[in-house]
N, C-alpha and C. Protein backbone atom coordinates (compact mmCIF):
# COMPACT_ATOMS: atom_id res chain seq x y z
N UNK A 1 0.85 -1.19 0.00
CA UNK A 1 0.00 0.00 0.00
C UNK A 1 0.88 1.25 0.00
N UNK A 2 0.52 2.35 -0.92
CA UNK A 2 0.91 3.53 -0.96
C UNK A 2 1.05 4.34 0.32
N UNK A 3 1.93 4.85 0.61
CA UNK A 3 1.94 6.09 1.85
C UNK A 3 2.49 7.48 1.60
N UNK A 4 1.87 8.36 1.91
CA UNK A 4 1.89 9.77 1.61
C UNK A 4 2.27 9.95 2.77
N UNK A 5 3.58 10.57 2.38
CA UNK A 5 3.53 12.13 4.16
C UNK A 5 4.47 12.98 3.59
N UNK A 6 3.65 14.03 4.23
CA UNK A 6 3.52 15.68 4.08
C UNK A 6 4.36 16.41 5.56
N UNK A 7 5.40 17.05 4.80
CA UNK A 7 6.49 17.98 6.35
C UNK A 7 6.37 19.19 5.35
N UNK A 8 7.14 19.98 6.39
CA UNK A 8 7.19 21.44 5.90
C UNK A 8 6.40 22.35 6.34
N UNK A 9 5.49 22.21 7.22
CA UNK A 9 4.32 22.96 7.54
C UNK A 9 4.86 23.99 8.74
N UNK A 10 4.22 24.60 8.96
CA UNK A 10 4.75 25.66 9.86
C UNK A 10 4.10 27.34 9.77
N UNK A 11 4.89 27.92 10.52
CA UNK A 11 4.68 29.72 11.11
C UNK A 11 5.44 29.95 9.99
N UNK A 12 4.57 31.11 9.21
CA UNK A 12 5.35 31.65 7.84
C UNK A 12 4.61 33.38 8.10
N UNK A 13 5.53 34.31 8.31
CA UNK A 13 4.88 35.35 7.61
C UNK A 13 4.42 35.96 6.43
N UNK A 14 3.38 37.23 6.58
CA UNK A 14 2.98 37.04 5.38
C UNK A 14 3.83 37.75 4.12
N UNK A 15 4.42 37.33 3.36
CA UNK A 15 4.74 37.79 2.49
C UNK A 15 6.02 36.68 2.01
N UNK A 16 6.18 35.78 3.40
CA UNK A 16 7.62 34.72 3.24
C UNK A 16 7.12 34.00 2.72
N UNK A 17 8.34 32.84 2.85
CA UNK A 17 8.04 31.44 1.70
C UNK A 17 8.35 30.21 2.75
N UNK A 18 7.36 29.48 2.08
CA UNK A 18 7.65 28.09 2.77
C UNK A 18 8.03 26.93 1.68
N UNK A 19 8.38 25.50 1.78
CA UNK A 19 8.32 24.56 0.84
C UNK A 19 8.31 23.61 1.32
N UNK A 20 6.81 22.91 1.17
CA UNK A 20 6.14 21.36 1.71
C UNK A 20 6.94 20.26 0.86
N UNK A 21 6.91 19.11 1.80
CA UNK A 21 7.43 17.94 0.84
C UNK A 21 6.31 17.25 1.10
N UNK A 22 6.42 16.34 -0.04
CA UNK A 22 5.29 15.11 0.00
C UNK A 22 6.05 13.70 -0.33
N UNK A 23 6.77 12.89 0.79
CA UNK A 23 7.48 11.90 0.03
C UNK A 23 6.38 10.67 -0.14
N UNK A 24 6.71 9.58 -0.55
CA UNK A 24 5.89 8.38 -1.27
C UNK A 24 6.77 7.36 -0.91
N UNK A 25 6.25 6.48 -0.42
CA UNK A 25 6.76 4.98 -0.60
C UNK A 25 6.15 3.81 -1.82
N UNK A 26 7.11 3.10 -1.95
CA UNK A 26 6.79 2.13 -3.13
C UNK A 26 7.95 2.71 -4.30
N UNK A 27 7.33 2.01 -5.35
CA UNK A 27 8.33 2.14 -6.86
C UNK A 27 8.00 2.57 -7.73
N UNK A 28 6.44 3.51 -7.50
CA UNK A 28 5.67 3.13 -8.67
C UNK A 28 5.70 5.21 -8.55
N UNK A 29 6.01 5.65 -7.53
CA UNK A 29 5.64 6.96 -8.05
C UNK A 29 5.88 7.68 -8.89
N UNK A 30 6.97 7.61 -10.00
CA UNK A 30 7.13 7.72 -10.90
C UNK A 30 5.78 8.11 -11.81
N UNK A 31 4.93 6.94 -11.57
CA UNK A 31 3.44 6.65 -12.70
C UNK A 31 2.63 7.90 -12.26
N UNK A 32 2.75 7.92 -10.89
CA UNK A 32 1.59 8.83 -10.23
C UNK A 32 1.20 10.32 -10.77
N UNK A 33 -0.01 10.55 -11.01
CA UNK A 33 0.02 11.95 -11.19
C UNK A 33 -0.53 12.56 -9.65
N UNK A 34 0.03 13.65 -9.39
CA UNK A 34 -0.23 13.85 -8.09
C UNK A 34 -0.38 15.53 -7.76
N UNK A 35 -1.01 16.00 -6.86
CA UNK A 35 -1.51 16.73 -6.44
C UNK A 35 -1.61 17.64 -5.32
N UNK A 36 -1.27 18.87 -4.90
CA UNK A 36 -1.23 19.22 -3.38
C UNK A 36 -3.17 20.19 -3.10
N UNK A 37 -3.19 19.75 -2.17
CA UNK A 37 -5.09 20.13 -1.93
C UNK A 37 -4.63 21.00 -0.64
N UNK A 38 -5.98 21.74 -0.13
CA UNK A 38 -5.84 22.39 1.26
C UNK A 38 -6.94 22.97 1.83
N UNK A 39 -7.10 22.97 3.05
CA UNK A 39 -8.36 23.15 3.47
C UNK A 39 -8.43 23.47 4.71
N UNK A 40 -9.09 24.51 4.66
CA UNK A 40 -8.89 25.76 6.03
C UNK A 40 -10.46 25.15 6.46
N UNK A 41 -9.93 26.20 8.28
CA UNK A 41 -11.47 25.67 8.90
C UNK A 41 -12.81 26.12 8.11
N UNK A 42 -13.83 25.37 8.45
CA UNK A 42 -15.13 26.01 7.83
C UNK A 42 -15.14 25.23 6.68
N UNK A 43 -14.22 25.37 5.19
CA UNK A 43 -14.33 24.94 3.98
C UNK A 43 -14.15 23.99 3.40
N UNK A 44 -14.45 24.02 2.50
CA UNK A 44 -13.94 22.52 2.00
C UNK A 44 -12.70 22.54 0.76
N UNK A 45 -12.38 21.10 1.14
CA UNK A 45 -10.66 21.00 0.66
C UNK A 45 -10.69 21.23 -0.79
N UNK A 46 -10.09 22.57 -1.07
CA UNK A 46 -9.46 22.38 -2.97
C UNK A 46 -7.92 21.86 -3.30
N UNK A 47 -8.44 22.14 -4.39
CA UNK A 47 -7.10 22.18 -5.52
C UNK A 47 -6.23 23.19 -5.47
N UNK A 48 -4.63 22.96 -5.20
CA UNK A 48 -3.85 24.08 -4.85
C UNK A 48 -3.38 24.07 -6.09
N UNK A 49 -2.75 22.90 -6.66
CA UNK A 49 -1.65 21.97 -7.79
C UNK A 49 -2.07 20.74 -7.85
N UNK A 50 -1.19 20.66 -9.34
CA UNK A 50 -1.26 19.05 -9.40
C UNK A 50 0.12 18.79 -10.79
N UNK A 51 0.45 17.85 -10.96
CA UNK A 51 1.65 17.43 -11.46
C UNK A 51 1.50 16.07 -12.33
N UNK A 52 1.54 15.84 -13.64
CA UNK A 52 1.29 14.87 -14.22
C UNK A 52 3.06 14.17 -13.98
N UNK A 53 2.43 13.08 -14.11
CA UNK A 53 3.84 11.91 -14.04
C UNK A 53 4.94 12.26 -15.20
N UNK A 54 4.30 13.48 -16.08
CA UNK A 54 5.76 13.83 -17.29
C UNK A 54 5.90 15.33 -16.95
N UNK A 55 5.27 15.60 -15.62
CA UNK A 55 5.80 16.76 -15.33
C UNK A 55 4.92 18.10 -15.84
N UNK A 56 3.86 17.78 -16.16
CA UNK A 56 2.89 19.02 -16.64
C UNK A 56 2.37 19.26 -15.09
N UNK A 57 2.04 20.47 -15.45
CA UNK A 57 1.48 21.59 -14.10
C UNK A 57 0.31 22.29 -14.64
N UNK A 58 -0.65 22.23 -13.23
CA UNK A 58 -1.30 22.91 -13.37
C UNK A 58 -2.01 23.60 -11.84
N UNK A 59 -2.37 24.83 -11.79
CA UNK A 59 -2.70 25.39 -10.45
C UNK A 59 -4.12 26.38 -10.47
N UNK A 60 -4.17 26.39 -9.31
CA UNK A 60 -5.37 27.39 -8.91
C UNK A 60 -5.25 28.90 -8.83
N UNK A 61 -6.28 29.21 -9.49
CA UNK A 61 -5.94 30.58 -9.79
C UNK A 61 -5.50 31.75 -8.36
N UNK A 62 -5.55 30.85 -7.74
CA UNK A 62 -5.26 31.55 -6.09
C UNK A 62 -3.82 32.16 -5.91
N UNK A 63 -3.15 30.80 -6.11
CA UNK A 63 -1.86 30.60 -6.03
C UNK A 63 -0.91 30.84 -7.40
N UNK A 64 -1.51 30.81 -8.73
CA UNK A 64 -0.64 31.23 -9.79
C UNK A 64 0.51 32.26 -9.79
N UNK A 65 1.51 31.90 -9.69
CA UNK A 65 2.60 32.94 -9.80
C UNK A 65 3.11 33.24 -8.43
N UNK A 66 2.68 32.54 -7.73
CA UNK A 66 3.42 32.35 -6.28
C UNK A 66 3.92 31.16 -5.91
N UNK A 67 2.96 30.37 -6.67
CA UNK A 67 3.37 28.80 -5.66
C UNK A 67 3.65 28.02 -7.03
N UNK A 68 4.52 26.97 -6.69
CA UNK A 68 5.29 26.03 -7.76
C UNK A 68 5.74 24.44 -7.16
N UNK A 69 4.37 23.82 -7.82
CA UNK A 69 4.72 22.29 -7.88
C UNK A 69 6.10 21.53 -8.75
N UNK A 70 6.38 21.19 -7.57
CA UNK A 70 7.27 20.36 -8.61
C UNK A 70 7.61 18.35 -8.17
N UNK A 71 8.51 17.80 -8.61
CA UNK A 71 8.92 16.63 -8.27
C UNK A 71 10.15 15.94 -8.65
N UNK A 72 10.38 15.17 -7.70
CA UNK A 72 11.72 14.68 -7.93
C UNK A 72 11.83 12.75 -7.81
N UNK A 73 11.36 12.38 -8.77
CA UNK A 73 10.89 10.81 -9.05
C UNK A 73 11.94 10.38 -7.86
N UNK A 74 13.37 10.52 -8.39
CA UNK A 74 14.87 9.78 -7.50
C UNK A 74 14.41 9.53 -6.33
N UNK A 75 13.48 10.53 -5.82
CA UNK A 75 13.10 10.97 -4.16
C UNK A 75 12.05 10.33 -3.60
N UNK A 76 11.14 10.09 -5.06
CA UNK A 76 9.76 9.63 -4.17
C UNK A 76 9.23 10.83 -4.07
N UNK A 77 9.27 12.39 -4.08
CA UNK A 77 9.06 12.98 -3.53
C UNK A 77 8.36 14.03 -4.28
N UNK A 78 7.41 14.97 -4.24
CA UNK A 78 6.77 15.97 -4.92
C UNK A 78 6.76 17.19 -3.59
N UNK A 79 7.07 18.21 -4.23
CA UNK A 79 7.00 20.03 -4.02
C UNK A 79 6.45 20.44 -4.07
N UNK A 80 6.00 21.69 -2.66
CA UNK A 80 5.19 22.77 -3.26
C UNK A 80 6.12 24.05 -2.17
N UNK A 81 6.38 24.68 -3.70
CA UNK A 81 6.78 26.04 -3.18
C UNK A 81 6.22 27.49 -2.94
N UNK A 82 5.90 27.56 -2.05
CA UNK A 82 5.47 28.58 -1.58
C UNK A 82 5.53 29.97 -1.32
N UNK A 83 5.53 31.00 -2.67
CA UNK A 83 6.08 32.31 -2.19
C UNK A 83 5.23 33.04 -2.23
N UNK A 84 5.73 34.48 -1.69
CA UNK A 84 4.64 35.82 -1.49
C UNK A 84 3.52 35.03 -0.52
N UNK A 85 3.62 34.21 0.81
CA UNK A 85 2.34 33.72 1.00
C UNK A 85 1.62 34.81 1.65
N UNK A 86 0.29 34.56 1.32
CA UNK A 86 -0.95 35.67 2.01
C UNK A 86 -1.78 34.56 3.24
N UNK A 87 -2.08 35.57 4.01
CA UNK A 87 -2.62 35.41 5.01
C UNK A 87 -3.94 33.86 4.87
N UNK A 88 -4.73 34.28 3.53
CA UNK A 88 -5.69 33.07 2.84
C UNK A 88 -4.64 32.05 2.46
N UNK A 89 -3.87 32.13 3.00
CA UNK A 89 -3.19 30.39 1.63
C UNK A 89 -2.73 29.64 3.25
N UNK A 90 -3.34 30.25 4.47
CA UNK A 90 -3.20 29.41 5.91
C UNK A 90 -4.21 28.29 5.74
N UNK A 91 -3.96 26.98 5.86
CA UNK A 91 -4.64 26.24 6.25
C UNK A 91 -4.40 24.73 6.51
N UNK A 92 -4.85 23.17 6.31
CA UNK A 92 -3.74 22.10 6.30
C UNK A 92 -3.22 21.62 4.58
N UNK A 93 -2.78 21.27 4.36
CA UNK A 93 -2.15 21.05 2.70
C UNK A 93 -1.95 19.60 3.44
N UNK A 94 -2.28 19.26 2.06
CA UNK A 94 -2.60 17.51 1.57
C UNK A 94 -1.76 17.20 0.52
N UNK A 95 -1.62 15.90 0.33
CA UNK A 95 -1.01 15.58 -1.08
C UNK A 95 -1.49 14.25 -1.43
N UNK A 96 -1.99 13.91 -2.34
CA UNK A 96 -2.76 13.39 -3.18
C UNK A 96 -2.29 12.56 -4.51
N UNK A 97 -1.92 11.12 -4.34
CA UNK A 97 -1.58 10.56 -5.45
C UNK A 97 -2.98 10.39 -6.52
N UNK A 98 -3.34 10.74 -7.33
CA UNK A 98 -4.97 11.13 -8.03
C UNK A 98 -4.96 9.78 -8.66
N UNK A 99 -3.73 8.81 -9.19
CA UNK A 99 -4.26 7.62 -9.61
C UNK A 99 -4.66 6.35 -9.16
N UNK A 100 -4.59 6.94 -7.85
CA UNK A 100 -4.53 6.29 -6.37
C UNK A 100 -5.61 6.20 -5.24
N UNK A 101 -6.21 7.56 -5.40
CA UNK A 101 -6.93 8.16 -4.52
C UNK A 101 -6.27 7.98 -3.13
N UNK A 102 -5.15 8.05 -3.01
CA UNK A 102 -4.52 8.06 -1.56
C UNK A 102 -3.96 9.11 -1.28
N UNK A 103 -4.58 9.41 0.19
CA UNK A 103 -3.82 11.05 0.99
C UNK A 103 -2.77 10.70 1.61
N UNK A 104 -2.46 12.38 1.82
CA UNK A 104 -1.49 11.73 3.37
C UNK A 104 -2.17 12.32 4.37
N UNK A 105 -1.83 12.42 5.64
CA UNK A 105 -2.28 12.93 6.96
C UNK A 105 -2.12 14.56 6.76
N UNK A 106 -1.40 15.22 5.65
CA UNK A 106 -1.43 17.00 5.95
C UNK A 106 -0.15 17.38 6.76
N UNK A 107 -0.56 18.67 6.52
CA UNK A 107 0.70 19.54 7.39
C UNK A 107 -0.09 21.14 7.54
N UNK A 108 0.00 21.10 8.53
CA UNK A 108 -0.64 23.04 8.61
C UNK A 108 0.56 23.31 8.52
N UNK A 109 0.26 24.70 7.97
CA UNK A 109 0.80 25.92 7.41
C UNK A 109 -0.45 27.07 8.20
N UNK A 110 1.10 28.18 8.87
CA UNK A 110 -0.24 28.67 9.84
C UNK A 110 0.68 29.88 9.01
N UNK A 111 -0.56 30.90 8.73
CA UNK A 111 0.36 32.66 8.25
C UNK A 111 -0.03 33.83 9.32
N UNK A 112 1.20 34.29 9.86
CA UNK A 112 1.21 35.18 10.77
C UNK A 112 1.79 36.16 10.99
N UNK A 113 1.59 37.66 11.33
CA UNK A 113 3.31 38.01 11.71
C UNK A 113 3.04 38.47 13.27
C-alpha cells in the first residue's frame, strides 16, 4: 500500500516562503500523477496543484505565480513552493496521489506576523 507524508508545515509570515514535501513509498511513483489540496477551517478541501507523471502543471488561480509544484521521481518525492504567501493560503495542505486516490495525513501551514 501507498503512503503519503507531508512535512514542511509551519509559522510563515505574510509575504515569506515556505516549501512542503510530499514523500511516497513504493516504486511506482514515478506513474503517479499527483496533487497538493488544502483546506482551512469552515471549507472545503481544494485544488492548490497538481503534477502529471511527465511533469505538466497545473494550479489554482489563487496561487498562480506564487506557488510552484514540482517533483523529484529519485526521491519519491513531490513540491510545493510557496512564495509571497498571504494570510488566505493558511490552512492544512494535503497531497494526493490522483491515480490512487490516496492522501497523506497534511501539514498546517499557519500565516502570521
Amino acid at each position: 500500500q501507498v503512503q503519503l507524508v507531508e512535512s514542511g508545515g509551519g509559522l510563515v509570515q505574510p509575504g515569506g516562503s515556505l516549501r512542503l514535501s510530499c514523500a511516497a513509498s513504493g516504486s511506482a511513483f514515478r506513474t503517479y500523477a499527483m496533487a497538493w489540496y488544502r483546506q482551512a477551517p469552515g471549507t472545503q478541501r481544494e485544488l492548490v496543484a497538481s503534477i502529471t507523471s511527465l511533469g505538466t502543471t497545473t494550479y489554482a488561480v489563487a496561487v498562480k505565480g506564487r506557488f510552484t509544484v514540482s517533483r523529484d521521481n529519485a526521491k519519491n518525492t513531490m513540491y510545493l513552493q510557496m512564495n509571497s504567501v498571504k494570510p488566505e493560503d493558511a490552512a492544512v495542505y494535503y497531497c494526493c496521489a490522483l491515480n490512487r486516490g490516496i492522501w497523506g495525513q497534511g501539514t498546517q501551514v499557519t500565516v502570521s506576523s
